[in-house]
Protein backbone atom coordinates (compact mmCIF):
# COMPACT_ATOMS: atom_id res chain seq x y z
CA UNK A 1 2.17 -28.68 -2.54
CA UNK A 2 -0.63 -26.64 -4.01
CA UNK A 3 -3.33 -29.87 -3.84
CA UNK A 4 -1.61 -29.70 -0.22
CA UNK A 5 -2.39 -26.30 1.06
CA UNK A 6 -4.08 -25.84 3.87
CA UNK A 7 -7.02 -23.61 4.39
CA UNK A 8 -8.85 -21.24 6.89
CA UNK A 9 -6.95 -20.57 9.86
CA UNK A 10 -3.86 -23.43 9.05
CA UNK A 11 -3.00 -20.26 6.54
CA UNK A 12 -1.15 -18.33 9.53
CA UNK A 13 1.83 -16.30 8.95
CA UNK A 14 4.34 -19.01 9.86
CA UNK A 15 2.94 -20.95 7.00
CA UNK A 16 3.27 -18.58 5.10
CA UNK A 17 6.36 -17.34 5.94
CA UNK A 18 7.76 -21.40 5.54
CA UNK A 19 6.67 -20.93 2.06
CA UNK A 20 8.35 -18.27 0.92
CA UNK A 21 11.70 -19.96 2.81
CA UNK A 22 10.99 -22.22 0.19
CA UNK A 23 11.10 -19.86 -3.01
CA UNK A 24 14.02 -18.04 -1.58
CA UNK A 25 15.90 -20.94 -0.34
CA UNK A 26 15.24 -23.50 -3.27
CA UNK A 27 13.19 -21.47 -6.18
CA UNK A 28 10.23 -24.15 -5.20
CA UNK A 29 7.92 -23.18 -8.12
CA UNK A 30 4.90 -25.20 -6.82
CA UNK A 31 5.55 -23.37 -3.33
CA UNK A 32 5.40 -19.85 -5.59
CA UNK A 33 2.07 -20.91 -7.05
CA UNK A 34 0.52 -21.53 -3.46
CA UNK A 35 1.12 -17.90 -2.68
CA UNK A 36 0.16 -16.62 -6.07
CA UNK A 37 -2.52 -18.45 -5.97
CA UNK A 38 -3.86 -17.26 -2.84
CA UNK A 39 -2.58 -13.34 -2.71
CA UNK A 40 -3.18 -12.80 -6.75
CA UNK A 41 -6.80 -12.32 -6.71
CA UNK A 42 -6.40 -10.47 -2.98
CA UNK A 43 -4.07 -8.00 -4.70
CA UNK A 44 -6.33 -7.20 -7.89
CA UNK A 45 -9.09 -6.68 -5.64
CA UNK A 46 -7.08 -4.14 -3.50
CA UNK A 47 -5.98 -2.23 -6.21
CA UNK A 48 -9.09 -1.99 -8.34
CA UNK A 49 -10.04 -0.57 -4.91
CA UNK A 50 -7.28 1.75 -5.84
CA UNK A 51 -8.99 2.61 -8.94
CA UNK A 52 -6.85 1.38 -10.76
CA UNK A 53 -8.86 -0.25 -14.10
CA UNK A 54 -9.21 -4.24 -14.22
CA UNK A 55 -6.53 -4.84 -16.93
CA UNK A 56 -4.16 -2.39 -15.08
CA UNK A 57 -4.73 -4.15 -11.63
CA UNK A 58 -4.15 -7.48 -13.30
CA UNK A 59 -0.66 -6.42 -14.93
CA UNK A 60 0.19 -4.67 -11.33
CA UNK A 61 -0.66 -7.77 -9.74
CA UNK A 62 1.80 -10.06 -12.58
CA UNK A 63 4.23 -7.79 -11.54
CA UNK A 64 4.35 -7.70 -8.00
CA UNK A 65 3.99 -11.20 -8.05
CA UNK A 66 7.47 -11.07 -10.50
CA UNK A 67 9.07 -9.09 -8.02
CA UNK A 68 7.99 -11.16 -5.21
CA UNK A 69 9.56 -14.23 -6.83
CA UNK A 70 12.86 -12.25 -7.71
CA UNK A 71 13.16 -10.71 -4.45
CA UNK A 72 11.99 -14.00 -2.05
CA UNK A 73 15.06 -13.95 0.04
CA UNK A 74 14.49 -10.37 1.15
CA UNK A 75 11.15 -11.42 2.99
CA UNK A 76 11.85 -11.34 6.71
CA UNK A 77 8.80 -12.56 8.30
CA UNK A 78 9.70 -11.31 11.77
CA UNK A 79 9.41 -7.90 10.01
CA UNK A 80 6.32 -8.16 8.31
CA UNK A 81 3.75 -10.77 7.36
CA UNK A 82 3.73 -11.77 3.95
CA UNK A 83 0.41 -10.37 2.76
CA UNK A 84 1.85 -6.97 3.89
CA UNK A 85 4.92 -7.77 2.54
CA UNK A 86 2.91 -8.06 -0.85
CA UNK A 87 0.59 -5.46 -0.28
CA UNK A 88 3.13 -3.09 0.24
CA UNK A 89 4.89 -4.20 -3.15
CA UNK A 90 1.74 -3.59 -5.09
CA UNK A 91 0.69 -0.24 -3.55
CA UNK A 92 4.13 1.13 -4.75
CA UNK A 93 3.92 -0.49 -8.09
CA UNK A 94 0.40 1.15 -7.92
CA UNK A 95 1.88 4.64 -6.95
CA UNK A 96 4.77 4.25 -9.48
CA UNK A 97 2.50 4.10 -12.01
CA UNK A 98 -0.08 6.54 -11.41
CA UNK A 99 3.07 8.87 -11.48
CA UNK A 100 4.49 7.35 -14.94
CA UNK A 101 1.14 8.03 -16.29
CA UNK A 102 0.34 11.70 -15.15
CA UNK A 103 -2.31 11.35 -13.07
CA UNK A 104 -0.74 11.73 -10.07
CA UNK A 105 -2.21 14.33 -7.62
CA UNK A 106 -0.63 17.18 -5.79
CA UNK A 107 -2.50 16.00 -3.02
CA UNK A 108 -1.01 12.68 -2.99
CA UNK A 109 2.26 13.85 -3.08
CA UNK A 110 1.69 16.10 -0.40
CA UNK A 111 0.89 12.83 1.88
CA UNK A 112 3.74 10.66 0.47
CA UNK A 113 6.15 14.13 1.52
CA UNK A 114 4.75 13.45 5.17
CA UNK A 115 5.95 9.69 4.97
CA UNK A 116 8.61 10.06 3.22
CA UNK A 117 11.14 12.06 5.93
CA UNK A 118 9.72 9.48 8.99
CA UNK A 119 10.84 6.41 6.49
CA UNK A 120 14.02 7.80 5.66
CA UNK A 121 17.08 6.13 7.29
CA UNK A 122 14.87 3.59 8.47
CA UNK A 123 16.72 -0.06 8.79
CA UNK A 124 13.67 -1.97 8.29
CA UNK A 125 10.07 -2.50 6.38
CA UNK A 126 9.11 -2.97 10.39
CA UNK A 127 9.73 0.18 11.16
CA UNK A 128 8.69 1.27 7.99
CA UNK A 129 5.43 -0.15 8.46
CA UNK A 130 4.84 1.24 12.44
CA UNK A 131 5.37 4.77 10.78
CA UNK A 132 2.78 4.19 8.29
CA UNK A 133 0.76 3.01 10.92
CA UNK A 134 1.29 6.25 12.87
CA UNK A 135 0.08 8.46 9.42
CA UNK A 136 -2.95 6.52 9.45
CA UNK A 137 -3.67 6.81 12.98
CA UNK A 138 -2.99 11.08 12.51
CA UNK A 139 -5.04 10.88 9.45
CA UNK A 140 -7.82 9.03 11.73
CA UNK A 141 -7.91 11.85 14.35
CA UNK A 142 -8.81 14.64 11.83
CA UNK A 143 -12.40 15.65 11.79
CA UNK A 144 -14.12 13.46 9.36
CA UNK A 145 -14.81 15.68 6.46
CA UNK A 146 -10.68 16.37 6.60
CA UNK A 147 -9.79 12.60 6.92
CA UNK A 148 -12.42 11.99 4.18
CA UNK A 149 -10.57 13.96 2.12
CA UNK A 150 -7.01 12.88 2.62
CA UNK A 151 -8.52 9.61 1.83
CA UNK A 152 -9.68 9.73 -1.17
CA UNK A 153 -6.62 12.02 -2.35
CA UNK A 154 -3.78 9.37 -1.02
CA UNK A 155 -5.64 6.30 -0.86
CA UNK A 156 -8.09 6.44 -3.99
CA UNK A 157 -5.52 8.25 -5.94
CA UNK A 158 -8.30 10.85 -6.99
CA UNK A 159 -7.58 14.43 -8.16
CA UNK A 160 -8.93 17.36 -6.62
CA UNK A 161 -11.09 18.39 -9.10
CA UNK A 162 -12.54 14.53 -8.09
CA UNK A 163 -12.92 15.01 -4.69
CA UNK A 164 -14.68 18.28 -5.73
CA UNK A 165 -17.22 16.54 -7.48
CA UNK A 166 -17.83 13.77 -5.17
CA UNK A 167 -18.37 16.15 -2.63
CA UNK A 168 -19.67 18.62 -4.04
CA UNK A 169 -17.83 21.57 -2.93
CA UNK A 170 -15.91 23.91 -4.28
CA UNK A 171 -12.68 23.30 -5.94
CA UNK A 172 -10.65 25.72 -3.92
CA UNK A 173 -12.01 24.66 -0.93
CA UNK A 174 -10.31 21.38 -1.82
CA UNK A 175 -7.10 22.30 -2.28
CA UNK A 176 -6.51 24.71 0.86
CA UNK A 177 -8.39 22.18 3.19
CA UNK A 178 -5.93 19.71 1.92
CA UNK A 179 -2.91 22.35 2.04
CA UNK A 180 -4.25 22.83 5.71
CA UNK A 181 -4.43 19.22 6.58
CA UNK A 182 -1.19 18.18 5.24
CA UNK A 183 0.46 20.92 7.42
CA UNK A 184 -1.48 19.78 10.57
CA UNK A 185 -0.56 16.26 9.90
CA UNK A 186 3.42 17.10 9.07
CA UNK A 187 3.43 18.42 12.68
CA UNK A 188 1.18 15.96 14.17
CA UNK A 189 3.53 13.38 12.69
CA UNK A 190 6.93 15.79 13.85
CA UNK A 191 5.43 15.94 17.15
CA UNK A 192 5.75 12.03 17.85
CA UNK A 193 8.77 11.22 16.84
């Protein structure tokens, strides 16, 4: 299957998602290695862009790939398409890690406390993934220097003392833009529902 696979635009979600029918339907090992093939080096690319150090990213990536292939009969492509599917399995592996490890950022938490009360009770990644889409579109109306900043905190994982630096501006100025922000954005976000 692998020597078989076809490339460009024959690579749509729908053969993608008959793929993965055949890892959770028959365990197809060759079918497995078409998509790790493909998404593994996608995956370590995203979340070095994470910041997350090469040998890091490549375990993160082993592992998302291991849950992939234990979990293939919960992909439902008409809720997602398997790259975010994937994504979306490595970005919490990323997230669960950072946290394990210490580095996690108040800021960061402060953005995954906005998520996580529009997820909750939700019966599908589908959904899931329209309310994420919503946080990114609030995030994207914030003056720049604001949505700069969420950035880096939530989606480069960087501290605030980081974000200080990079900016050069004053710690404190950090934290109660970000304090600020967050609030704005939790009733931004409670205002659509």
């Amino acid at each position: 299957m692998a020597s078989n696979a076809p490339t460009g635009h024959g690579m749509d979600a729908a053969y993608w998602a008959s793929i993965m029918r055949g890892v959770a339907r028959r365990r197809d090992v060759e079918a497995f290695m078409v998509v790790f093939d493909h998404f593994g080096p996608r995956l370590k690319r995203y979340l070095t862009g994470l910041r997350a150090p090469d040998a890091v990213a490549e375990e993160l990536v082993q592992d998302a790939m291991l849950r992939a292939w234990q979990r293939a009969e919960e992909f439902d492509p008409t809720r997602a398409t398997l790259s975010t599917w994937l994504f979306r399995i490595a970005r919490n592996l990323h997230i669960d890690k950072v946290r394990r490890d210490g580095h996690w950022t108040a800021a960061v938490e402060g953005v995954d406390a906005l998520v996580e009360p529009v997820l909750e009770g939700r019966a599908c990644a589908g959904e899931a993934l329209v309310d994420e889409a919503r946080l990114r579109r609030a995030i994207g109306s914030l003056p720049p220097a604001q949505a700069r900043m969420i950035r880096m905190a939530y989606l480069e994982s960087m501290t605030h003392v980081e974000i200080a630096k990079a900016l050069g501006i004053p710690l404190g100025t950090v934290k109660s833009t970000l304090r600020r922000t967050f609030m704005h954005l939790q009733t931004s976000l409670q205002d659509t529902r």
